[in-house]
Protein backbone atom coordinates (compact mmCIF):
# COMPACT_ATOMS: atom_id res chain seq x y z
CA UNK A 1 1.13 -23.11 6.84
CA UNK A 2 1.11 -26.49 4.18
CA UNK A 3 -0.74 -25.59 0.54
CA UNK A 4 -1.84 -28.69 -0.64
CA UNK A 5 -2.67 -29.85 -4.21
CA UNK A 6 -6.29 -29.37 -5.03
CA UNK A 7 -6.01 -31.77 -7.83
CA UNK A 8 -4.32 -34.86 -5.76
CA UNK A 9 -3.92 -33.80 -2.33
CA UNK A 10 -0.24 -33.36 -2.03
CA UNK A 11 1.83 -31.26 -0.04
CA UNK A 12 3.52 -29.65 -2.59
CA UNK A 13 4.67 -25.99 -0.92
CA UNK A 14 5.55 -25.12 2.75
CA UNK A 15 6.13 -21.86 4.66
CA UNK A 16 9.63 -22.21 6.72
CA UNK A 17 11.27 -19.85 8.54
CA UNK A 18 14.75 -18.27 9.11
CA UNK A 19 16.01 -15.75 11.99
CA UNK A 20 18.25 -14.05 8.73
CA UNK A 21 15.36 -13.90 5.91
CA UNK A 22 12.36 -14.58 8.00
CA UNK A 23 9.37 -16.66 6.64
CA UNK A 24 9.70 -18.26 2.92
CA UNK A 25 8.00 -20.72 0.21
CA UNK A 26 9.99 -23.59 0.55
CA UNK A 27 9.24 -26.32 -2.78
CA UNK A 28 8.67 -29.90 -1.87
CA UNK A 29 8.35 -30.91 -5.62
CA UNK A 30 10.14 -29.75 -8.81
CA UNK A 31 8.93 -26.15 -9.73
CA UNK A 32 8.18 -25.86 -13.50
CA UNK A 33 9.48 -22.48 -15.20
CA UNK A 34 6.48 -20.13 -15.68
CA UNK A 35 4.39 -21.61 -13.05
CA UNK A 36 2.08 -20.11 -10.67
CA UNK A 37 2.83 -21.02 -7.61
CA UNK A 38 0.86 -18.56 -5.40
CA UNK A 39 -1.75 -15.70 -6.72
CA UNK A 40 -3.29 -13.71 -3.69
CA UNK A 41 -4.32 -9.98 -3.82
CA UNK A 42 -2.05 -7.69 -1.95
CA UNK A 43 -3.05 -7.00 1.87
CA UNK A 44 -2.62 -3.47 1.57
CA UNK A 45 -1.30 -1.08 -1.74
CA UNK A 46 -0.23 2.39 -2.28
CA UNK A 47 1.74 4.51 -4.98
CA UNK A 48 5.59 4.29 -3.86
CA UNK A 49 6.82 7.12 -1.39
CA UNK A 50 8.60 9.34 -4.15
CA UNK A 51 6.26 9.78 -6.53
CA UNK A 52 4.54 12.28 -9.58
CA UNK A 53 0.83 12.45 -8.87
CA UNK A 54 -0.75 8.81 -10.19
CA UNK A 55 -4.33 7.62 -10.07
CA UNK A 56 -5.33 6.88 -6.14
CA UNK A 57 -7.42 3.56 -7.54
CA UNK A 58 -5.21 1.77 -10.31
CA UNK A 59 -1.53 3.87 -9.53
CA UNK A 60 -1.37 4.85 -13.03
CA UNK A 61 0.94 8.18 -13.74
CA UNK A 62 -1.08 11.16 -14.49
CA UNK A 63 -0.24 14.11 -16.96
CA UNK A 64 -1.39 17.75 -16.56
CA UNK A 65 -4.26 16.90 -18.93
CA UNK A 66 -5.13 13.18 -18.03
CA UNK A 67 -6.64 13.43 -14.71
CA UNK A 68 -10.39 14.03 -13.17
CA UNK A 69 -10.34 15.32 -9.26
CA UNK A 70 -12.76 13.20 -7.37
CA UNK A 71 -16.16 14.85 -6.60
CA UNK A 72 -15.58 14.03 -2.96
CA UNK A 73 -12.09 14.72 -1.64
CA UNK A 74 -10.14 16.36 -4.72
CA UNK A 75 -7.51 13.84 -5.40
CA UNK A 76 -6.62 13.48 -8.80
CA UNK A 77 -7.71 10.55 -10.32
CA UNK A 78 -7.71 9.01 -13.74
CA UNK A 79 -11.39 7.75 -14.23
CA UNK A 80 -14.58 7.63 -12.23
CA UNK A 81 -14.39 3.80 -11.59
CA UNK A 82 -10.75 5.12 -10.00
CA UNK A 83 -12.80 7.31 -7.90
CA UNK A 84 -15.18 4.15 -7.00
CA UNK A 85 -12.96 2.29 -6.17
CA UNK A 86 -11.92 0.17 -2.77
CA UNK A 87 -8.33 0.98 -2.98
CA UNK A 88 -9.57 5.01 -2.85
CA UNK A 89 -11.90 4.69 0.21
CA UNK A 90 -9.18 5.39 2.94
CA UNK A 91 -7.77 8.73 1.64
CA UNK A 92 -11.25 9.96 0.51
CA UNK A 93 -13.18 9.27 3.57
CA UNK A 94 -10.30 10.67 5.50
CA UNK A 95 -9.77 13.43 3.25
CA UNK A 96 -13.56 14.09 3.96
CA UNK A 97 -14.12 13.58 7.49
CA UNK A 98 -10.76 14.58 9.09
CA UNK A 99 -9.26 17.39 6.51
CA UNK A 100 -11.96 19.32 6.06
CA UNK A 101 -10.74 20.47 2.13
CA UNK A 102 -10.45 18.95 -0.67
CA UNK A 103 -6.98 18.38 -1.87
CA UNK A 104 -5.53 20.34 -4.87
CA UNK A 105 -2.73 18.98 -6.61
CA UNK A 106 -2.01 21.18 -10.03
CA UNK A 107 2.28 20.20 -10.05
CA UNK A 108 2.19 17.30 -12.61
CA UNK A 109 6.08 17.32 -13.48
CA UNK A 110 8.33 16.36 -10.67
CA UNK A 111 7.68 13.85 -7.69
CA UNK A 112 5.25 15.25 -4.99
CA UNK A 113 5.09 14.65 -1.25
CA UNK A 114 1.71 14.22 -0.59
CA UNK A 115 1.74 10.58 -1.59
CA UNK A 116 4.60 9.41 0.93
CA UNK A 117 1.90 9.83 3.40
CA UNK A 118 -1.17 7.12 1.25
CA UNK A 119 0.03 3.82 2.09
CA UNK A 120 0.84 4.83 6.05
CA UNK A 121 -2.88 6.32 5.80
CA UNK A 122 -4.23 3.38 4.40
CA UNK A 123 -2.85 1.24 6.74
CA UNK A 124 -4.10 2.93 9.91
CA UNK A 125 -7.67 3.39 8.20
CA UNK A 126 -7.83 -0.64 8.31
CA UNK A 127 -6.82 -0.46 12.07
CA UNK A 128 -10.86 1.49 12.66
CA UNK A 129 -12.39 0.57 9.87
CA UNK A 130 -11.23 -3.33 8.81
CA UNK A 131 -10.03 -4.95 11.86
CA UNK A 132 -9.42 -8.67 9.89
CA UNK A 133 -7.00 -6.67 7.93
CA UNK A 134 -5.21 -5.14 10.25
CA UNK A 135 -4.62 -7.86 12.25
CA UNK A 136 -2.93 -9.59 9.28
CA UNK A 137 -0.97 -6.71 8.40
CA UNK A 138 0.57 -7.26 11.93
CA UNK A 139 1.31 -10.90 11.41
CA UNK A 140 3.98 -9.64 8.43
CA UNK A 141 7.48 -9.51 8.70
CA UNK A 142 9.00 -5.87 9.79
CA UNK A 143 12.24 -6.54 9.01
CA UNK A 144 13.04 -3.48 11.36
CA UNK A 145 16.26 -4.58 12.16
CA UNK A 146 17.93 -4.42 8.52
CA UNK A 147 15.56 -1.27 7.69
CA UNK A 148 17.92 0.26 10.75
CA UNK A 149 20.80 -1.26 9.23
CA UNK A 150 20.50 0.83 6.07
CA UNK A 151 19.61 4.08 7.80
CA UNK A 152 16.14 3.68 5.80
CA UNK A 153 13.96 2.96 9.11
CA UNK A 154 14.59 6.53 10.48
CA UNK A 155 14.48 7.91 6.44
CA UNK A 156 10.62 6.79 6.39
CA UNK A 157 9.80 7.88 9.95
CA UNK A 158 10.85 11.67 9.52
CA UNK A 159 9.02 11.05 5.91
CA UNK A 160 5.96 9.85 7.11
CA UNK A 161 6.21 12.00 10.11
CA UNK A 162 6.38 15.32 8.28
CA UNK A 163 3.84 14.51 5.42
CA UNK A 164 1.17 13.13 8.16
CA UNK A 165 1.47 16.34 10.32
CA UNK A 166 2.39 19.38 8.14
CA UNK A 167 0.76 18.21 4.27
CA UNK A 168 -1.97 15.72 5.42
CA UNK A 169 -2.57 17.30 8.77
CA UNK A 170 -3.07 14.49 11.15
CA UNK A 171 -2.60 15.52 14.49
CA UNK A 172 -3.06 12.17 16.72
């Protein structure tokens, strides 16, 4: 992929690849300090595996008395635009249509597992629901081989593997 220059039509950035790093921005022209060089919005977002509850729309921490639970599936959320929101769609709906109860999180101290199992959820919910996305979120890099390296590949599969069946109940 070339970005060009809107304002004079040069190539100014490139995307190379490397069999150690995979792909990269490689800089044909001097890079100022402070400049933008690329502003997208992220493919696909979630609140980190190891968590306290935080808001399912913005992934703002929540306290014991800063939360609402969203009408429709229970998660605790920090404001009704929260619960609106596009980023909150895939747990909802699922939350709805596959759980069958709303979920009740009342432990706002220490981290808690139910959110190691969002992003994995959200990801699969653009597989039937936003095909274009998923696609792209194939094209990334895995980087498989030094997630095996580190012993974290196998940490995340018995994560995501134990909250999906036994705390989010997915049984496919």
């Amino acid at each position: 992929m070339i970005f060009l220059n809107p304002i004079n039509n040069s190539l100014d950035f490139q995307i190379k690849e490397d069999t150690q790093v995979g792909r990269y921005l490689c800089a044909s022209r001097a890079v100022f300090s402070g400049e933008i060089v690329l502003k997208e919005k992220p493919l696909l977002s979630g609140p980190p595996q190891v968590t306290g509850p935080v808001c399912l729309g913005c992934h703002n921490g929540l306290s014991p008395n800063s939360w609402l639970s969203c009408p429709n599936c229970g998660w605790p959320m920090c404001s009704i635009q929260c619960v609106n929101s596009e980023n909150h769609q895939p747990e909802c709906r699922w939350t709805m249509e596959q759980r069958n109860a709303k979920v009740k999180i009342s432990q706002f101290v220490t981290p808690h597992p139910t959110y190691a199992g969002i992003t994995p959820l959200r990801a699969c919910y653009f597989k039937e629901h936003k095909p274009e996305l998923w696609n792209r979120l194939q094209e990334l890099e895995s980087h498989t081989e030094h997630r095996r390296s580190t012993g974290k590949l196998e940490q995340e599969r018995f994560c995501c593997s134990t909250v999906s069946k036994e705390i989010l109940q997915i049984r496919r």
